[in-house]
N, C-alpha and C. Protein backbone atom coordinates (compact mmCIF):
# COMPACT_ATOMS: atom_id res chain seq x y z
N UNK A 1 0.84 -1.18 0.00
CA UNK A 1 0.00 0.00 0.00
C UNK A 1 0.88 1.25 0.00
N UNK A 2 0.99 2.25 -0.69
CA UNK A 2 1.35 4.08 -1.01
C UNK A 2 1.26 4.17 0.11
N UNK A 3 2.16 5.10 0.28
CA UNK A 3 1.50 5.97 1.60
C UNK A 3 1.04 7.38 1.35
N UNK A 4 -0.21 7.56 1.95
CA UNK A 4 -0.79 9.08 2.05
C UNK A 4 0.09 10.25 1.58
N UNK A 5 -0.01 11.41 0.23
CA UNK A 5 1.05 12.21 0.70
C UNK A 5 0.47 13.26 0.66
N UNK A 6 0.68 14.36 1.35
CA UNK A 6 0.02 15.48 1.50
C UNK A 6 0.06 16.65 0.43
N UNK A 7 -1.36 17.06 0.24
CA UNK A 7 -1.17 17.84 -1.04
C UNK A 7 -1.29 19.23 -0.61
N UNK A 8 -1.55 19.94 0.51
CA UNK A 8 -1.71 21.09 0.83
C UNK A 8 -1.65 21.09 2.07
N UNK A 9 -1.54 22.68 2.70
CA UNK A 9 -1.22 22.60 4.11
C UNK A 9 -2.31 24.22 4.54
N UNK A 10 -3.19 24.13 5.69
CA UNK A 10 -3.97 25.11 6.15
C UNK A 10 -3.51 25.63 7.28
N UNK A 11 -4.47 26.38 7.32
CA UNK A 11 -3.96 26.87 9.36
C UNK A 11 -4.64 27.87 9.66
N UNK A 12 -5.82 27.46 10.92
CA UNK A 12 -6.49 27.79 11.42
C UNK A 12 -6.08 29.22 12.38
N UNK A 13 -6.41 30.38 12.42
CA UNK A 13 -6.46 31.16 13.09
C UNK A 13 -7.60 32.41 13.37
N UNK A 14 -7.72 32.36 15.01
CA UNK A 14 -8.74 33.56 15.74
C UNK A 14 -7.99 34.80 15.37
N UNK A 15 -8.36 35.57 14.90
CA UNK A 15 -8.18 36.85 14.68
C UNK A 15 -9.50 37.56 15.27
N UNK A 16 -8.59 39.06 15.63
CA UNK A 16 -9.94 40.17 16.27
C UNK A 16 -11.09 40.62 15.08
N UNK A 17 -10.30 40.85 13.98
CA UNK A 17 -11.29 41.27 12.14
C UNK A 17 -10.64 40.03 10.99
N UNK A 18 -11.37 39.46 11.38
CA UNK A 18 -10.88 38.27 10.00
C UNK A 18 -10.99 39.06 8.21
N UNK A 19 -11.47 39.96 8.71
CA UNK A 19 -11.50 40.97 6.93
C UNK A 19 -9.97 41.92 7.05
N UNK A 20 -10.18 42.59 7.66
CA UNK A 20 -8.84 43.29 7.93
C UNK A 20 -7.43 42.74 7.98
N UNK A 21 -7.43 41.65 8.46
CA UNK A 21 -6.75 40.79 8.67
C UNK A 21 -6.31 40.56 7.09
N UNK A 22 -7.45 39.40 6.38
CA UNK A 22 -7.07 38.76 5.06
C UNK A 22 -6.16 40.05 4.67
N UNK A 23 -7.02 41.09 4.40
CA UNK A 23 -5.86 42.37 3.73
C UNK A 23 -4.78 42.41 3.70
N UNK A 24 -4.65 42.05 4.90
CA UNK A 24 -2.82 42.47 5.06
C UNK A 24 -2.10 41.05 4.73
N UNK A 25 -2.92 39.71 4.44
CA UNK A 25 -1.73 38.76 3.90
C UNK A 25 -1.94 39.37 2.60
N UNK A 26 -2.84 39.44 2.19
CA UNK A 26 -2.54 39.94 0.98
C UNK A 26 -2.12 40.86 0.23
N UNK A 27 -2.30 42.32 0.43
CA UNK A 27 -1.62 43.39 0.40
C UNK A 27 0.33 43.51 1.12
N UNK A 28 0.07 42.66 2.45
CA UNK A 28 1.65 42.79 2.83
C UNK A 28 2.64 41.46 2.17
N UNK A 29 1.80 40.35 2.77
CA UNK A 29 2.92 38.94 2.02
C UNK A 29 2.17 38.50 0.97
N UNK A 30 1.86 39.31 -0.04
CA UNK A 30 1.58 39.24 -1.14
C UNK A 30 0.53 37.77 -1.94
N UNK A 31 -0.53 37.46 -0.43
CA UNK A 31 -1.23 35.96 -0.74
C UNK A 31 -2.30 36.41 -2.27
N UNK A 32 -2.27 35.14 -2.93
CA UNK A 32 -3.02 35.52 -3.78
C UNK A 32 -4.88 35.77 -4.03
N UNK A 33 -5.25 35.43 -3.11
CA UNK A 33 -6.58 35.67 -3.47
C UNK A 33 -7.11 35.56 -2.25
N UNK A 34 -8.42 35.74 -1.69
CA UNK A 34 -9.27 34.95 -0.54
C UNK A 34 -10.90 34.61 -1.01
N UNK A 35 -11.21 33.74 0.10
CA UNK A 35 -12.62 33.48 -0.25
C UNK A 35 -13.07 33.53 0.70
N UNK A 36 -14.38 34.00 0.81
CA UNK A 36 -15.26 34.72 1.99
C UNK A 36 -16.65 33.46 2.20
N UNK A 37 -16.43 32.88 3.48
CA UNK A 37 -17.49 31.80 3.46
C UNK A 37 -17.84 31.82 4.81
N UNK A 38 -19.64 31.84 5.02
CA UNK A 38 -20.19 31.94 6.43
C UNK A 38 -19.11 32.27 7.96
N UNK A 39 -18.46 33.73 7.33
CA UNK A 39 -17.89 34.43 8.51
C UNK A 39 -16.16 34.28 8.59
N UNK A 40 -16.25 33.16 7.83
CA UNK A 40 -14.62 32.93 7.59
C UNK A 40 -13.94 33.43 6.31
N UNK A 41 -12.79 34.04 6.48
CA UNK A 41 -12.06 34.64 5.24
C UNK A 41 -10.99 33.61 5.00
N UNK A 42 -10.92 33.04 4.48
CA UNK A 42 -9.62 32.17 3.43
C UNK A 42 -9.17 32.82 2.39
N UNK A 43 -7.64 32.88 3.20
CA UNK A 43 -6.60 33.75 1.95
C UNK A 43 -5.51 32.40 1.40
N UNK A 44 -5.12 32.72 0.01
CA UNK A 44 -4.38 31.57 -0.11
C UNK A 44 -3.51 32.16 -0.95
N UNK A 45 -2.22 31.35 -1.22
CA UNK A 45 -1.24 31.72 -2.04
C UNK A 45 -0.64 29.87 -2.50
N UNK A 46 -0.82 29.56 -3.79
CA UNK A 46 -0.64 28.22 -4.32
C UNK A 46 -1.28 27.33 -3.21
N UNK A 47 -0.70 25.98 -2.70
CA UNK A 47 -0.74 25.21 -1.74
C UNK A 47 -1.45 25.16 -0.78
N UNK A 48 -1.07 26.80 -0.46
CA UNK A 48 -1.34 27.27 1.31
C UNK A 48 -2.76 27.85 1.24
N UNK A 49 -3.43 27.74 2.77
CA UNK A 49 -4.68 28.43 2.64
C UNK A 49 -4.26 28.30 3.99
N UNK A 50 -4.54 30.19 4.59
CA UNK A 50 -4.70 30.78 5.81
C UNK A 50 -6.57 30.94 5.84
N UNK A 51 -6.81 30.11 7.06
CA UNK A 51 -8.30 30.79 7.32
C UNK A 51 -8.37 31.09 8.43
N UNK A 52 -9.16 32.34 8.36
CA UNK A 52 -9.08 33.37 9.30
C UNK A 52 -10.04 33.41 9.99
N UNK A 53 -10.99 33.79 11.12
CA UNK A 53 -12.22 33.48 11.72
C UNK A 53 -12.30 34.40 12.62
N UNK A 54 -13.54 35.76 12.44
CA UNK A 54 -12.99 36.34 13.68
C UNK A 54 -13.65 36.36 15.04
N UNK A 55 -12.75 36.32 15.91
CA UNK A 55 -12.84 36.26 17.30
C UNK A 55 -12.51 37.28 18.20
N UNK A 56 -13.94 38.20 18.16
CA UNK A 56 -13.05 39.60 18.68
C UNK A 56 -13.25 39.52 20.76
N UNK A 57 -13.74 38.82 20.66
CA UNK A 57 -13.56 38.71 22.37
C UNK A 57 -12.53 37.28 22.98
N UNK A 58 -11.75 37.12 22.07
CA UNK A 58 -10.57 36.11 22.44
C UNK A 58 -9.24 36.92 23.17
N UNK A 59 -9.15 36.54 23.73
CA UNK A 59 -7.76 36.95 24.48
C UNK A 59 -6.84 37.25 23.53
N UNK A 60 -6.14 38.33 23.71
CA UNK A 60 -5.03 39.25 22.80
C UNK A 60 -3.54 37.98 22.54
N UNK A 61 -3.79 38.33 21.08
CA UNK A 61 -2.81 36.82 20.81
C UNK A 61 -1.36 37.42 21.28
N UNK A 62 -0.91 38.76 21.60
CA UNK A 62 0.12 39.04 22.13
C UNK A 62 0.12 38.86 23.27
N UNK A 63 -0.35 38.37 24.51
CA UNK A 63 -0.51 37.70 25.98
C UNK A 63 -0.49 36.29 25.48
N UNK A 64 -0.27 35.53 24.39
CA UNK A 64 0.35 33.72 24.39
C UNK A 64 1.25 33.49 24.26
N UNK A 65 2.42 34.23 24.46
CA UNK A 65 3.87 34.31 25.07
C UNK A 65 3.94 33.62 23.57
N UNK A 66 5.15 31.90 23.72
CA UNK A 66 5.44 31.19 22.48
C UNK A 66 4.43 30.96 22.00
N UNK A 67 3.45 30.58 22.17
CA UNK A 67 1.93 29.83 21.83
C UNK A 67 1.30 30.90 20.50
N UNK A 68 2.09 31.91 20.34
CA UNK A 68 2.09 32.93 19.11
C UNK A 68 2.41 32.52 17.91
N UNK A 69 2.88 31.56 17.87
CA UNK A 69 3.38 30.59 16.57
C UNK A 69 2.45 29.96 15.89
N UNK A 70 2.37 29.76 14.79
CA UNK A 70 1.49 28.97 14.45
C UNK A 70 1.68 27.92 13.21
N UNK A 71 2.76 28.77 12.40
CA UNK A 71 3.18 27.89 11.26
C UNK A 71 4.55 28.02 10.73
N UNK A 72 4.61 27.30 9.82
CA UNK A 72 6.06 26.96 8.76
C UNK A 72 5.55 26.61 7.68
N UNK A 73 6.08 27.72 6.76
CA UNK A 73 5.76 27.65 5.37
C UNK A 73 6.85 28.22 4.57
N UNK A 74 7.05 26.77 3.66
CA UNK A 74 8.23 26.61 3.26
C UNK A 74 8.28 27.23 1.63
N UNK A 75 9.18 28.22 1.05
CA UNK A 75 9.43 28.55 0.02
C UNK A 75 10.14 27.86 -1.05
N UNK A 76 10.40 27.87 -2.18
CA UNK A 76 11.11 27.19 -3.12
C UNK A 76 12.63 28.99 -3.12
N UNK A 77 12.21 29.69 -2.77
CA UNK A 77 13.24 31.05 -2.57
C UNK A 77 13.06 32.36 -1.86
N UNK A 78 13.50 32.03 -0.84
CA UNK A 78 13.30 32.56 0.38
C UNK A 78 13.57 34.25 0.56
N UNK A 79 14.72 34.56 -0.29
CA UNK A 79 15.30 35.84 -0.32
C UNK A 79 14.33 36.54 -1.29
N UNK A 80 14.13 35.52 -2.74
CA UNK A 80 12.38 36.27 -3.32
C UNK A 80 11.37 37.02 -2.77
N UNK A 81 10.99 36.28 -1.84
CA UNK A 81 9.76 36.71 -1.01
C UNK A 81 10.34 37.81 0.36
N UNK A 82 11.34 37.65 0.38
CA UNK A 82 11.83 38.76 1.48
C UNK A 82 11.69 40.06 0.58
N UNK A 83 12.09 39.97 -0.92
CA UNK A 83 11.99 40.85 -1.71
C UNK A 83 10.54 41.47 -1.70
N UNK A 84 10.06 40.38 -2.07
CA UNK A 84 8.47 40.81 -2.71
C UNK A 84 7.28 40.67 -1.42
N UNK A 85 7.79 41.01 -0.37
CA UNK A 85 6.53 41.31 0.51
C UNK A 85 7.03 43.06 1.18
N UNK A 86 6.00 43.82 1.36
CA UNK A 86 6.13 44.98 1.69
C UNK A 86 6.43 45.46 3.45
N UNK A 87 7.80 45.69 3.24
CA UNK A 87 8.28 45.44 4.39
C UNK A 87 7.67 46.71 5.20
N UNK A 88 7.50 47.78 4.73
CA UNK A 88 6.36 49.12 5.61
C UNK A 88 5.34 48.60 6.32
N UNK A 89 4.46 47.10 6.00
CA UNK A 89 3.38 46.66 6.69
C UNK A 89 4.02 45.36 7.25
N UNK A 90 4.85 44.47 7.07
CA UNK A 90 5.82 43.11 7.84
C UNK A 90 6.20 43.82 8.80
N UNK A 91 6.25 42.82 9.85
CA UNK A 91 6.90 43.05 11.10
C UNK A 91 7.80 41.47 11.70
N UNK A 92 9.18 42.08 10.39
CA UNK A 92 10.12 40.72 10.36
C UNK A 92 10.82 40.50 11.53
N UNK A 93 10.31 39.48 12.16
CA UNK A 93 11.36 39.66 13.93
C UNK A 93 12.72 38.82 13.15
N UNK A 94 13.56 38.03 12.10
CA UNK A 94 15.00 37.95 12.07
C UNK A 94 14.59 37.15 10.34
N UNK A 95 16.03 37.47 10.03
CA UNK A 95 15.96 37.02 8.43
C UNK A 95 15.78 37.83 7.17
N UNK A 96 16.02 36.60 6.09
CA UNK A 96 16.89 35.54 6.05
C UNK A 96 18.33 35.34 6.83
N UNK A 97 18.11 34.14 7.21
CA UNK A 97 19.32 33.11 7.70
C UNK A 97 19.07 32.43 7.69
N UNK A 98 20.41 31.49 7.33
CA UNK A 98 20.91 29.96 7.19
C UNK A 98 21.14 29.60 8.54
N UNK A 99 20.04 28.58 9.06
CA UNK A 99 20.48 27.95 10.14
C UNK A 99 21.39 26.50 10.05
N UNK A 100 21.87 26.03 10.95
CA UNK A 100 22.71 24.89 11.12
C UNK A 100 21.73 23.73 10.70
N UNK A 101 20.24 23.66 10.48
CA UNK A 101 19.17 22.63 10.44
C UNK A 101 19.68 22.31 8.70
N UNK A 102 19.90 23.41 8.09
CA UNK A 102 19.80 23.19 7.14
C UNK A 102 18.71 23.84 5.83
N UNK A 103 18.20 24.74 6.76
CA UNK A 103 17.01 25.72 6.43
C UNK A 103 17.49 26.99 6.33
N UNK A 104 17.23 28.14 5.26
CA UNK A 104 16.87 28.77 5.40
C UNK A 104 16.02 29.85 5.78
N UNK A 105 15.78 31.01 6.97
CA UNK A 105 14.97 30.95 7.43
C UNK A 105 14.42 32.52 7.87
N UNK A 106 12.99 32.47 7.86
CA UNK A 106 12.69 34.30 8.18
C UNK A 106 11.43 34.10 8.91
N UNK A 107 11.66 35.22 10.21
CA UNK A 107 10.13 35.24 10.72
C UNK A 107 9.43 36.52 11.04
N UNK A 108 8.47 36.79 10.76
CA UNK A 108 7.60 37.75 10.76
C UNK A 108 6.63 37.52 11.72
N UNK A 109 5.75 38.69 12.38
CA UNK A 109 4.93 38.93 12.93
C UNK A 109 3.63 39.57 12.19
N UNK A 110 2.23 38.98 12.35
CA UNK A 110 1.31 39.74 11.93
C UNK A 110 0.86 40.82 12.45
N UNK A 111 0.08 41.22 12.21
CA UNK A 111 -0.56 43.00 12.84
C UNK A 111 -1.23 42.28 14.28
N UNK A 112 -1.67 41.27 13.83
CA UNK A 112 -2.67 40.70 15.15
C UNK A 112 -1.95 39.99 16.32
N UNK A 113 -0.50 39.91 15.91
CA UNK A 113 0.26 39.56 16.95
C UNK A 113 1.10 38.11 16.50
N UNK A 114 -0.06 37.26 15.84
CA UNK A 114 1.08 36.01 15.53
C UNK A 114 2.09 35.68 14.37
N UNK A 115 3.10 34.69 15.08
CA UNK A 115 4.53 34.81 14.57
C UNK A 115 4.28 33.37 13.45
N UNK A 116 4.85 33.74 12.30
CA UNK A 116 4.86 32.43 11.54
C UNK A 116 6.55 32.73 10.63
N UNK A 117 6.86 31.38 10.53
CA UNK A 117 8.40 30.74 9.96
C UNK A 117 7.88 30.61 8.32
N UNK A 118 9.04 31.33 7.61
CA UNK A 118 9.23 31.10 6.02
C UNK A 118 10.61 30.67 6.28
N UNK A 119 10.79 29.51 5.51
CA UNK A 119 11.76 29.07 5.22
C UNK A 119 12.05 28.25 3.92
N UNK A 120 13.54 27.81 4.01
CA UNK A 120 13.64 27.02 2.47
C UNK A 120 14.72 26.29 2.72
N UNK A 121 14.81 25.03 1.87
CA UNK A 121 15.76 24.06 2.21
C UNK A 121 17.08 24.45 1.79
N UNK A 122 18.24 24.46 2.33
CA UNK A 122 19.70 24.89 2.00
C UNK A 122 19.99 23.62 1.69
N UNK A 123 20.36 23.78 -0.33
CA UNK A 123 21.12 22.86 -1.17
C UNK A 123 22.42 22.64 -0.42
C-alpha cells in the first residue's frame, strides 16, 4: 500500500477582524486571493490556505507568550519573497538566515500579533 502524501497545508487562526486581517496577507505577504465563506475569510497563495475566523472577544494573541506561533511555510526562494513582501506593513522579527538545520529561514509577525516561519531548504 502508497503511503498518504500530503497535497496542501492550512492553518487555522482567531483573529480580532478576519476581513482586515485577510488584507494584510494579501496586500503585505503578497497571498493571492481569498474566499469569503459563512464568517470565515480564506486567503491563499498556491498550496497554502490561511483561514481566518474572527474572534473579537478572544484573548489578545500578544498575551500567548510562544503559543504565538502557528506555522512553517516553506518557500522554493526565500530571499524572493523577502523581496516581494512589503516590508512598511511586515513586522520581520529575524531574516533571512541559514540555520545549522539546514534551512533557510525568516520570521515575521502579523498585525494581530502572531509569529509564523518562512523558510527554504539549504542545497
Amino acid at each position: 500500500m502508497t503511503r498518504p502524501a500530503i497535497i496542501a497545508s492550512s492553518f487555522v487562526l482567531a483573529v480580532p477582524d478576519a476581513d482586515k486581517t485577510a488584507r494584510w496577507w494579501i496586500e503585505a505577504l503578497k497571498f493571492d486571493d481569498r474566499t469569503d465563506l459563512d464568517g470565515w475569510v480564506f486567503v491563499h497563495r498556491g498550496p497554502c490556505t490561511v483561514m481566518l475566523g474572527s474572534c473579537p472577544g478572544a484573548p489578545p494573541i500578544p498575551d500567548l507568550g510562544d503559543h504565538q506561533y502557528f506555522g512553517y511555510i516553506e518557500f522554493d526562494d526565500l530571499d524572493a519573497l523577502a523581496e516581494e513582501i512589503d516590508l512598511e506593513q511586515v513586522d520581520v522579527i529575524f531574516g533571512p538566515e541559514d540555520r545549522p538545520w539546514g534551512m533557510r529561514e525568516m520570521g515575521v509577525r502579523t498585525p494581530d500579533g502572531h509569529r509564523v516561519m518562512f523558510g527554504q531548504p539549504i542545497d
